[in-house]
N, C-alpha and C. Protein backbone atom coordinates (compact mmCIF):
# COMPACT_ATOMS: atom_id res chain seq x y z
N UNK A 1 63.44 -24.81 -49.08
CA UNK A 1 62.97 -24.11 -47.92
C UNK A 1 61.83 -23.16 -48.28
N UNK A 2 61.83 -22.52 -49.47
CA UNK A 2 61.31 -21.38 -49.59
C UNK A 2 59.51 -22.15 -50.03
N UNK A 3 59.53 -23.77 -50.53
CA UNK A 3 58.41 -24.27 -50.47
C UNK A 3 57.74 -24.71 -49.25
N UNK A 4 58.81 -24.99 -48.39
CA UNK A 4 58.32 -25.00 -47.32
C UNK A 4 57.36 -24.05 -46.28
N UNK A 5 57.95 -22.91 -46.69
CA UNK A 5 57.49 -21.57 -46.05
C UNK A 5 56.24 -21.38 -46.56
N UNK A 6 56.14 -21.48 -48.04
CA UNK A 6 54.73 -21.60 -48.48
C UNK A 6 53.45 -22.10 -48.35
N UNK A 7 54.43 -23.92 -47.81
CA UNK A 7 53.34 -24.67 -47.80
C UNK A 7 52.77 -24.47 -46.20
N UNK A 8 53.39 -23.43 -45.05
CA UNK A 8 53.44 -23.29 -43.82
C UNK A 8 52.36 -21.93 -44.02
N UNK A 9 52.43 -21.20 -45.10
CA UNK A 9 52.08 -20.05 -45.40
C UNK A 9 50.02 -20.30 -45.44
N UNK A 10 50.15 -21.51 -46.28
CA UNK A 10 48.82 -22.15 -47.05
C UNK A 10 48.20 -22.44 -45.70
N UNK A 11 49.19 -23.11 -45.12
CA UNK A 11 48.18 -24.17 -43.67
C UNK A 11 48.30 -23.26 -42.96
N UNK A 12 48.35 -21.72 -42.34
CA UNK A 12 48.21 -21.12 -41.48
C UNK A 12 46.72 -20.44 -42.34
N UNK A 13 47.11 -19.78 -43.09
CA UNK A 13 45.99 -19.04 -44.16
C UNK A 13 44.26 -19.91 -43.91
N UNK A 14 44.98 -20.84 -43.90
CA UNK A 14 43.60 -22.10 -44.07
C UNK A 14 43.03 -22.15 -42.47
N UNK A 15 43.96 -22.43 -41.88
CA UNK A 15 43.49 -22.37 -40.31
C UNK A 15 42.82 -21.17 -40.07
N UNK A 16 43.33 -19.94 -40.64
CA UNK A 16 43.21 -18.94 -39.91
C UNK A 16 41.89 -18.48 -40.64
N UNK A 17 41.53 -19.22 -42.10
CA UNK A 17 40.01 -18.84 -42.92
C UNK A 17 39.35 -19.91 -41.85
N UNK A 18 39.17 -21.46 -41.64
CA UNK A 18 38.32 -21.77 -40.63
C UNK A 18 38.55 -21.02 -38.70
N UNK A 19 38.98 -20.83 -38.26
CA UNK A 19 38.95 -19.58 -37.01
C UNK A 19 37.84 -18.68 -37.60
N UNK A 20 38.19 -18.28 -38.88
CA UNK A 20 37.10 -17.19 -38.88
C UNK A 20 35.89 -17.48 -39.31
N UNK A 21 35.85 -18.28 -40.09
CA UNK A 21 34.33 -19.22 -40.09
C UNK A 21 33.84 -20.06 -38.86
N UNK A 22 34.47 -20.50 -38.10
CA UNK A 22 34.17 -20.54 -37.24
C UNK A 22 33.83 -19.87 -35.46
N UNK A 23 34.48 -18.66 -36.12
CA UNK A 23 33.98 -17.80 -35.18
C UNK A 23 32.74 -17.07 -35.86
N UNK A 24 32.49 -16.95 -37.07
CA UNK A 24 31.75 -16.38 -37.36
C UNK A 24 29.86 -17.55 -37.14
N UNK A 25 30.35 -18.96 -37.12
CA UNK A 25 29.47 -19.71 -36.69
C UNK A 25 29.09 -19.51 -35.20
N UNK A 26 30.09 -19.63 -34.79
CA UNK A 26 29.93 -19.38 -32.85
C UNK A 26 29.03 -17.95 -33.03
N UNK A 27 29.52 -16.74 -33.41
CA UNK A 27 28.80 -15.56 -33.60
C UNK A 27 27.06 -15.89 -33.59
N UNK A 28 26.87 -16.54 -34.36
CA UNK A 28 25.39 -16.64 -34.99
C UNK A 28 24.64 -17.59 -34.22
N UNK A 29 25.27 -18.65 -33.65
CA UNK A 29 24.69 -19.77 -32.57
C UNK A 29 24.39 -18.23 -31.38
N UNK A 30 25.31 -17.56 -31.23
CA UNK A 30 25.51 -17.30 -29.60
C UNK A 30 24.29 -15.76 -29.76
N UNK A 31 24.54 -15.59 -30.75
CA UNK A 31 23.14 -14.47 -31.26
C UNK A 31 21.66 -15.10 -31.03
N UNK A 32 21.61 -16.47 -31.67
CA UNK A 32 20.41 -17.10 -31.75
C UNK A 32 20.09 -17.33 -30.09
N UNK A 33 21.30 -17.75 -29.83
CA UNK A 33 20.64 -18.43 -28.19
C UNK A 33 20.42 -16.98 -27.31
N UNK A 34 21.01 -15.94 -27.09
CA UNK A 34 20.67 -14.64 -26.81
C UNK A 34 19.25 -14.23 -27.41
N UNK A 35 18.79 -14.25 -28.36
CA UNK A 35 17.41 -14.28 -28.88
C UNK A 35 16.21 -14.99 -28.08
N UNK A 36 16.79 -16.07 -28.19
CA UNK A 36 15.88 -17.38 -27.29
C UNK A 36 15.78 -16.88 -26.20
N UNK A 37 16.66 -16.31 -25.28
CA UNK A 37 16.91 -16.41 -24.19
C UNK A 37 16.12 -14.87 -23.99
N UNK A 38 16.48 -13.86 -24.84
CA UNK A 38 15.50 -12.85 -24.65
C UNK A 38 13.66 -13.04 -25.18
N UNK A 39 13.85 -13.48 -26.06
CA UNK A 39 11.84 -14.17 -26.05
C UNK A 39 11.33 -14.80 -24.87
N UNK A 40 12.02 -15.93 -23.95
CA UNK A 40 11.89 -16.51 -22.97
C UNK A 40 11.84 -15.14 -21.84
N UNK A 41 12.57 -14.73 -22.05
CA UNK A 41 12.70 -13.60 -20.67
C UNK A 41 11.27 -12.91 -20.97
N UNK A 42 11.36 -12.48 -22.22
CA UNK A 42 9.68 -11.51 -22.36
C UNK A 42 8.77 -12.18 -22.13
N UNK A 43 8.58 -13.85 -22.27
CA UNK A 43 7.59 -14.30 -22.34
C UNK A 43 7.11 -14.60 -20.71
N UNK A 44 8.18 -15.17 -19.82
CA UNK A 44 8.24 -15.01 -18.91
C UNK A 44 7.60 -13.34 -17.78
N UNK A 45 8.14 -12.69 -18.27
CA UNK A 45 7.81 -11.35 -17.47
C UNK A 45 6.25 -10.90 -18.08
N UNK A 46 5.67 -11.62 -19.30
CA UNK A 46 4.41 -11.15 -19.67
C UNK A 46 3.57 -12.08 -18.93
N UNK A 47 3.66 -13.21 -18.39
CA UNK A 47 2.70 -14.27 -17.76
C UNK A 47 3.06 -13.73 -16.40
N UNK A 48 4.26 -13.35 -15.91
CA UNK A 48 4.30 -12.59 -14.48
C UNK A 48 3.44 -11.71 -14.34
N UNK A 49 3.30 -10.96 -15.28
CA UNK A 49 2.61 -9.25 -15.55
C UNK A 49 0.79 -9.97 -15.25
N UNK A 50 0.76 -10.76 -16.28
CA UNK A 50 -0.75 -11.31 -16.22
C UNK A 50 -0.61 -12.04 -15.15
N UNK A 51 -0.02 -12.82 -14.15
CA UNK A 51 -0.27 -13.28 -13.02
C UNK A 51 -0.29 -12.21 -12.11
N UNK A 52 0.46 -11.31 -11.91
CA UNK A 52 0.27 -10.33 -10.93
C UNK A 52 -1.09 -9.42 -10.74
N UNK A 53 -1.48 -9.09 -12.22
CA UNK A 53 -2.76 -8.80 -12.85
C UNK A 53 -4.04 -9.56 -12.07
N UNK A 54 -4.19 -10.63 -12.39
CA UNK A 54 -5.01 -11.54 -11.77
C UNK A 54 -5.18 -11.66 -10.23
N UNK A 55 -3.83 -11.71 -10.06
CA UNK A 55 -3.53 -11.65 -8.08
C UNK A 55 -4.41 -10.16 -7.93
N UNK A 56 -3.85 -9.08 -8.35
CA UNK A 56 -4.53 -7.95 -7.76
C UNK A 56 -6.39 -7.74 -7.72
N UNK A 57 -6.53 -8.16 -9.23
CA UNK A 57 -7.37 -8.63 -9.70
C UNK A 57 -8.36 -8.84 -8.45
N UNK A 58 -7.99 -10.36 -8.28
CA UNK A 58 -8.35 -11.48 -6.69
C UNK A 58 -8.49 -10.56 -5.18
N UNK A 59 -7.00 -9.83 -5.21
CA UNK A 59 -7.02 -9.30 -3.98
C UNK A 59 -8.68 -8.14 -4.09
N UNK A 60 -8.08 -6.97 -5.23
CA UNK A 60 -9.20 -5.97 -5.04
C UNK A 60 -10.23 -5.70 -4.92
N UNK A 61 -10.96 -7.56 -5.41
CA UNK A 61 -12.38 -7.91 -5.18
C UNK A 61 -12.64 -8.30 -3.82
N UNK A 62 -11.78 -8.76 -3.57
CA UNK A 62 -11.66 -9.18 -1.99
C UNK A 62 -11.58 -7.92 -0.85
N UNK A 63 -10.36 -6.85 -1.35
CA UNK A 63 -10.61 -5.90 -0.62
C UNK A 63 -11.28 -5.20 -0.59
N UNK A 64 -11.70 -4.75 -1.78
CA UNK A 64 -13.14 -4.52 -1.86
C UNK A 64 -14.46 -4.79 -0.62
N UNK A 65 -14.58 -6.21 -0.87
CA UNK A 65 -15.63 -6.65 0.09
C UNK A 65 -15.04 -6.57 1.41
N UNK A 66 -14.24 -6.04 1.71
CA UNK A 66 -13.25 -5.77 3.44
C UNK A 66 -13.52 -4.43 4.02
N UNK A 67 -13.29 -3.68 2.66
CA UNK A 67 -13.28 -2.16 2.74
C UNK A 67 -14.03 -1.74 4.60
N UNK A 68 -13.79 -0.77 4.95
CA UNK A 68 -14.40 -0.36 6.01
C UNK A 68 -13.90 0.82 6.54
N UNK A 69 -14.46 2.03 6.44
CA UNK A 69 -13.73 3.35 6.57
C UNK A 69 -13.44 3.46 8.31
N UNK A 70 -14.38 2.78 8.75
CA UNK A 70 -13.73 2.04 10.33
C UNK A 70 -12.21 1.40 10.78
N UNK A 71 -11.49 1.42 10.06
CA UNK A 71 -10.52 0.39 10.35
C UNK A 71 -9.49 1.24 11.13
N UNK A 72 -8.37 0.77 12.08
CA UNK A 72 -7.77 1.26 12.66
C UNK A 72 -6.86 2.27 11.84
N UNK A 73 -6.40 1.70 10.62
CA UNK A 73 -5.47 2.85 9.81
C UNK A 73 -6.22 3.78 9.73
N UNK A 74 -7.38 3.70 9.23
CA UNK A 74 -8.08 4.59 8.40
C UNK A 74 -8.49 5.84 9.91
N UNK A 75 -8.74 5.22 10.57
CA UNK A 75 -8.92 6.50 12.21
C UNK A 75 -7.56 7.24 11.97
N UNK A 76 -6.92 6.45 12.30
CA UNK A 76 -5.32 7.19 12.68
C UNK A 76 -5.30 8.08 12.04
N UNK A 77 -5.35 8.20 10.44
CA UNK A 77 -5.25 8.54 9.14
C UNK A 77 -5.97 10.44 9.32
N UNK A 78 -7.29 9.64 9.84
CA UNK A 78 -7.92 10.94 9.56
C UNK A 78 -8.04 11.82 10.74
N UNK A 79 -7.82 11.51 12.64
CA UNK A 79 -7.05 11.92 13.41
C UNK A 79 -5.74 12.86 13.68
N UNK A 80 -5.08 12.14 12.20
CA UNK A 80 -3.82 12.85 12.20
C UNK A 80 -3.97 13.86 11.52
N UNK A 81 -4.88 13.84 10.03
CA UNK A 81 -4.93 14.71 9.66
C UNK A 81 -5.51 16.47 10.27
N UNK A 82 -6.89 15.60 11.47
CA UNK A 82 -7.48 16.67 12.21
C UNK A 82 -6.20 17.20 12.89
N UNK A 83 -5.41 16.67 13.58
CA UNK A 83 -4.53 17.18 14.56
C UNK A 83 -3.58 18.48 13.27
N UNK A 84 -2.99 18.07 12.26
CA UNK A 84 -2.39 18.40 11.19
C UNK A 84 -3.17 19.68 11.02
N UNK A 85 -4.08 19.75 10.32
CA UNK A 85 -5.18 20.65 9.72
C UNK A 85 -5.86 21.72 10.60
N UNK A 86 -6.62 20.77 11.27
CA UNK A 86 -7.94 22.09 11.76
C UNK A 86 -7.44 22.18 13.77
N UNK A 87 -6.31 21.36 14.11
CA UNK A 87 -5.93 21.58 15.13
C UNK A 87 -5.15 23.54 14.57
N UNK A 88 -3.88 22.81 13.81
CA UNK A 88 -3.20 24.02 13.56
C UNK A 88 -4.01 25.26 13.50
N UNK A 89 -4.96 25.32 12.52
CA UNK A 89 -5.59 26.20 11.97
C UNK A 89 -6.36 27.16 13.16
N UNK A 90 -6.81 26.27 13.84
CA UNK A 90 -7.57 26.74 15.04
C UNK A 90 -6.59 27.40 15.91
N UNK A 91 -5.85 26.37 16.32
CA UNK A 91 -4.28 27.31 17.23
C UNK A 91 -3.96 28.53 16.79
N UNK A 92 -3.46 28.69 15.37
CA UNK A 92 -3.14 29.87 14.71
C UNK A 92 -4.43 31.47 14.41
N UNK A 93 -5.76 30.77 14.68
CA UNK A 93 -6.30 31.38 14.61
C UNK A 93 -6.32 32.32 15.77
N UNK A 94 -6.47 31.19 16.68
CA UNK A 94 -6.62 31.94 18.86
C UNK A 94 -5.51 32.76 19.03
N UNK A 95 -3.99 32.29 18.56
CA UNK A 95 -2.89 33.06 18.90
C UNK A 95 -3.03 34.23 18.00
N UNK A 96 -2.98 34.21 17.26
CA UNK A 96 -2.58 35.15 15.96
C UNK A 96 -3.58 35.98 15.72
N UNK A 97 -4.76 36.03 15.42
CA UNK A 97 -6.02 37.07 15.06
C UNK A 97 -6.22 37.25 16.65
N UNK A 98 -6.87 36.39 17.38
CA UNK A 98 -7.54 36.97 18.63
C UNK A 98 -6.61 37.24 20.00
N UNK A 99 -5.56 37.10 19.06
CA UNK A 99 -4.07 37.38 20.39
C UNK A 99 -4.36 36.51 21.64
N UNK A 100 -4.37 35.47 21.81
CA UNK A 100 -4.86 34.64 22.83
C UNK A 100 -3.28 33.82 23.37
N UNK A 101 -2.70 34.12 24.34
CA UNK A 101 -1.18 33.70 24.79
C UNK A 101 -1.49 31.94 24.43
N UNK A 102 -0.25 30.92 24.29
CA UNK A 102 -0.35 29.67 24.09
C UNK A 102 -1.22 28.87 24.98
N UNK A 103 -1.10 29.37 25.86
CA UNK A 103 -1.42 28.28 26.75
C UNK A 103 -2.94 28.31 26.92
N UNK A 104 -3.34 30.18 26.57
CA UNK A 104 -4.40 30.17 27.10
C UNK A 104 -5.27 29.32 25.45
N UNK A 105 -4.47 29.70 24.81
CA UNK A 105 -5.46 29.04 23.29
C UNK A 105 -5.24 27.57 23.65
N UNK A 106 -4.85 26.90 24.28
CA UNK A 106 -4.77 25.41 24.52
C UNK A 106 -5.66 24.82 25.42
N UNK A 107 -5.82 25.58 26.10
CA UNK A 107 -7.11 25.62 27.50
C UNK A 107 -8.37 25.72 26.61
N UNK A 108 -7.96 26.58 25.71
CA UNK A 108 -10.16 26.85 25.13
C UNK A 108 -10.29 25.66 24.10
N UNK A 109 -9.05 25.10 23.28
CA UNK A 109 -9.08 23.69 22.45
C UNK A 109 -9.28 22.80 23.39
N UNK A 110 -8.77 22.52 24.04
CA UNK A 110 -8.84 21.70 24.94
C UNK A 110 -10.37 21.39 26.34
N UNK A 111 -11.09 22.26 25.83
CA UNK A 111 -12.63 22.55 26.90
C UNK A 111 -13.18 21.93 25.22
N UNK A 112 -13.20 22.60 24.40
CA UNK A 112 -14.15 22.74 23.07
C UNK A 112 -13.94 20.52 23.22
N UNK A 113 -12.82 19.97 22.83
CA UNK A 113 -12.70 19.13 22.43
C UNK A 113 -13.57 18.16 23.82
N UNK A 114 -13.17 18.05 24.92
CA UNK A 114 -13.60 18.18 26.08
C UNK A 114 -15.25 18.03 25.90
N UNK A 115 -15.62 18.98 25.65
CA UNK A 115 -17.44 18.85 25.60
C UNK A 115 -17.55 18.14 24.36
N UNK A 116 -17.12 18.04 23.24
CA UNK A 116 -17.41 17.43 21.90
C UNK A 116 -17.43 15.72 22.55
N UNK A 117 -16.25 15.15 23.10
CA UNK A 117 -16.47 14.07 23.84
C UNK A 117 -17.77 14.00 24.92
N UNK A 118 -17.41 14.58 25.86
CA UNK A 118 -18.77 14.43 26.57
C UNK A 118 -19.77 14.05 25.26
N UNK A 119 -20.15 15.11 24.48
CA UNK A 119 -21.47 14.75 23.32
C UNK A 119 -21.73 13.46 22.27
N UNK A 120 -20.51 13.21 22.16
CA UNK A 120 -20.31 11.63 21.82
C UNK A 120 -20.80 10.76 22.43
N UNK A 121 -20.45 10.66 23.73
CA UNK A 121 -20.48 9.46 24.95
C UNK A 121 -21.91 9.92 25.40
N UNK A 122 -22.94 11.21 25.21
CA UNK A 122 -24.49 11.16 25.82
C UNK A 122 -24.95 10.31 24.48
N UNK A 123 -24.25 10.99 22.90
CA UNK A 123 -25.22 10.02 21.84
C UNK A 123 -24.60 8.90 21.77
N UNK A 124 -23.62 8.05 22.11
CA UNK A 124 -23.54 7.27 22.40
C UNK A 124 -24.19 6.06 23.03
N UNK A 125 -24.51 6.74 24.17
CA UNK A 125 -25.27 6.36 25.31
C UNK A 125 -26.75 6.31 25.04
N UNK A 126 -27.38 7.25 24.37
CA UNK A 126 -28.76 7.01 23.99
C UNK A 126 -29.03 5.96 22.62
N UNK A 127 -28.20 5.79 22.27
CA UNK A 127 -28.35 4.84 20.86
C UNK A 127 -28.27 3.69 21.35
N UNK A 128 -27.04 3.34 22.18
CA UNK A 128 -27.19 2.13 23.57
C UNK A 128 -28.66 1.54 23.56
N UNK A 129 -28.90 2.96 24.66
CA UNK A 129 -30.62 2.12 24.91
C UNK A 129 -31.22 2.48 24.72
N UNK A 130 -31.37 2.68 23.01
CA UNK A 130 -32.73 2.52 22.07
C UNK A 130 -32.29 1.27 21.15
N UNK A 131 -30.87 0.77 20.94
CA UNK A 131 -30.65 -0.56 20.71
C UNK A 131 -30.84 -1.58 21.58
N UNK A 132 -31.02 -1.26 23.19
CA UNK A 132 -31.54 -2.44 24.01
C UNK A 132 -32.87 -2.05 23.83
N UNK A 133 -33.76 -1.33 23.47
CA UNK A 133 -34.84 -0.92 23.52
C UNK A 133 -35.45 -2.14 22.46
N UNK A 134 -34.87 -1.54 21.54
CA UNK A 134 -34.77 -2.63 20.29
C UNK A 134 -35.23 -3.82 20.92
N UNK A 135 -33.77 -4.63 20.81
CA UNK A 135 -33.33 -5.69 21.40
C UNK A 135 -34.43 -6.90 22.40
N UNK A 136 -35.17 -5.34 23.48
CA UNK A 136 -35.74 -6.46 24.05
C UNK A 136 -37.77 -6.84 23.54
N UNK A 137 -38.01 -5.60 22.40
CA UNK A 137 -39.09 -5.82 21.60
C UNK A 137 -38.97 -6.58 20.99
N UNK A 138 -37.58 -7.48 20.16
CA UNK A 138 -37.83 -8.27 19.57
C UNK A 138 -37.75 -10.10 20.05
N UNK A 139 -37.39 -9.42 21.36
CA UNK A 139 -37.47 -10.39 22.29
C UNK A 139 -35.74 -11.18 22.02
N UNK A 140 -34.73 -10.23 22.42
CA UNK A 140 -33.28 -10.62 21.91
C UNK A 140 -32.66 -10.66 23.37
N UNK A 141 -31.86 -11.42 24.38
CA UNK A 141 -31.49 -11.89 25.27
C UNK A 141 -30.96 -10.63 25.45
N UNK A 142 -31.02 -9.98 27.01
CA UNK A 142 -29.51 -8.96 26.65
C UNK A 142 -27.97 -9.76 26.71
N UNK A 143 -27.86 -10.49 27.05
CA UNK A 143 -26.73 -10.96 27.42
C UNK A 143 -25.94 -10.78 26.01
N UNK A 144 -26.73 -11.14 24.68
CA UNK A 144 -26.16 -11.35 23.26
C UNK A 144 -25.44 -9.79 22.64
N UNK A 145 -26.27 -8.93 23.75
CA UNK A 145 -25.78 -7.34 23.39
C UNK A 145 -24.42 -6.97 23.87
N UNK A 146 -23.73 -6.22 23.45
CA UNK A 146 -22.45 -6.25 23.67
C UNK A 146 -22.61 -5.12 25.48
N UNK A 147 -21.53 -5.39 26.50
CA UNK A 147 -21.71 -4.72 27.76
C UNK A 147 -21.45 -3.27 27.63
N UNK A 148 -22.07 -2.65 28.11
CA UNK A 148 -21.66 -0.97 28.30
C UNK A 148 -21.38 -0.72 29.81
N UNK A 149 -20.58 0.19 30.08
CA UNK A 149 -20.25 1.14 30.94
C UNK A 149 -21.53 1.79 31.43
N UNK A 150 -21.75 1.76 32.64
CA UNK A 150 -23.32 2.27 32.71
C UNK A 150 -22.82 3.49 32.98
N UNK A 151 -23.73 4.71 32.87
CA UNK A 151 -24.17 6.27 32.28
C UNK A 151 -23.18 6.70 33.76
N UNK A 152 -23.62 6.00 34.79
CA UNK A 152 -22.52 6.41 36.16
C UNK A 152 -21.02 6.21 35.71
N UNK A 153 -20.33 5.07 35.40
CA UNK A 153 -19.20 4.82 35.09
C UNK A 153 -18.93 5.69 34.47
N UNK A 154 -19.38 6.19 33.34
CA UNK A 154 -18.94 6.61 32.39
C UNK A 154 -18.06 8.16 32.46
């Protein structure tokens, strides 16, 4: 019996040295493929990086040639900021230094802004027709000119 135990002793010992060589193989496969798998990932996210690169690249030349400080954001943008900024500033000035009650400091913003339009819409209006002025020296259809509001409408 007691060889028996031995020889049970040997074949566990033995099993239990390949388990560990063989885990220690699995170890080193599963390291390597984690390796692979992280080079692939970097290599991957560096051709993303340079494709995204390129896209912006593409776009910024493009937006670039779009650019237009005209554009509807870009009004809003700087509208809001007037309203933000030099509205406040002005309000705070009428109420606060020249003691002017709310409403009445809203009445004198409100005339100031008031004539600033009006002055828009006269140079407006004269650039009009010195561009039909233009227009018909060079002998340009009016029809091709865009329609205005005549000076009555307006």
């Amino acid at each position: 019996e007691k060889y028996i135990l031995e020889e049970r002793n040997r074949t566990m010992q033995y099993r239990i040295s390949c388990l560990q060589q063989e885990k220690v193989d699995m170890d080193y496969k599963y390291q390597r493929m984690i390796e692979k798998q992280n080079d692939e990932l970097t290599r991957l996210r560096q051709a993303e990086e340079s494709l995204l690169s390129r896209l912006s690249q593409i776009e910024g030349d493009r937006f670039t040639n779009d650019v237009n400080s005209d554009r509807p954001t870009k009004l809003s943008e700087i509208y809001s900021e007037l309203y933000d900024n030099e509205w406040t500033d002005a309000f705070e000035e009428l109420t606060e230094d020249m003691k002017l009650s709310d409403e009445a400091a809203i009445k004198l913003l409100l005339k100031i802004l008031m004539n600033a339009f009006r002055k828009c819409k006269e140079i407006n209006w004269d650039r009009y027709e010195s561009l039909k002025s233009v227009a018909s020296t060079l002998d340009i259809k009016q029809e091709k000119l865009p329609s205005m509001m005549t000076e009555e409408e307006q």
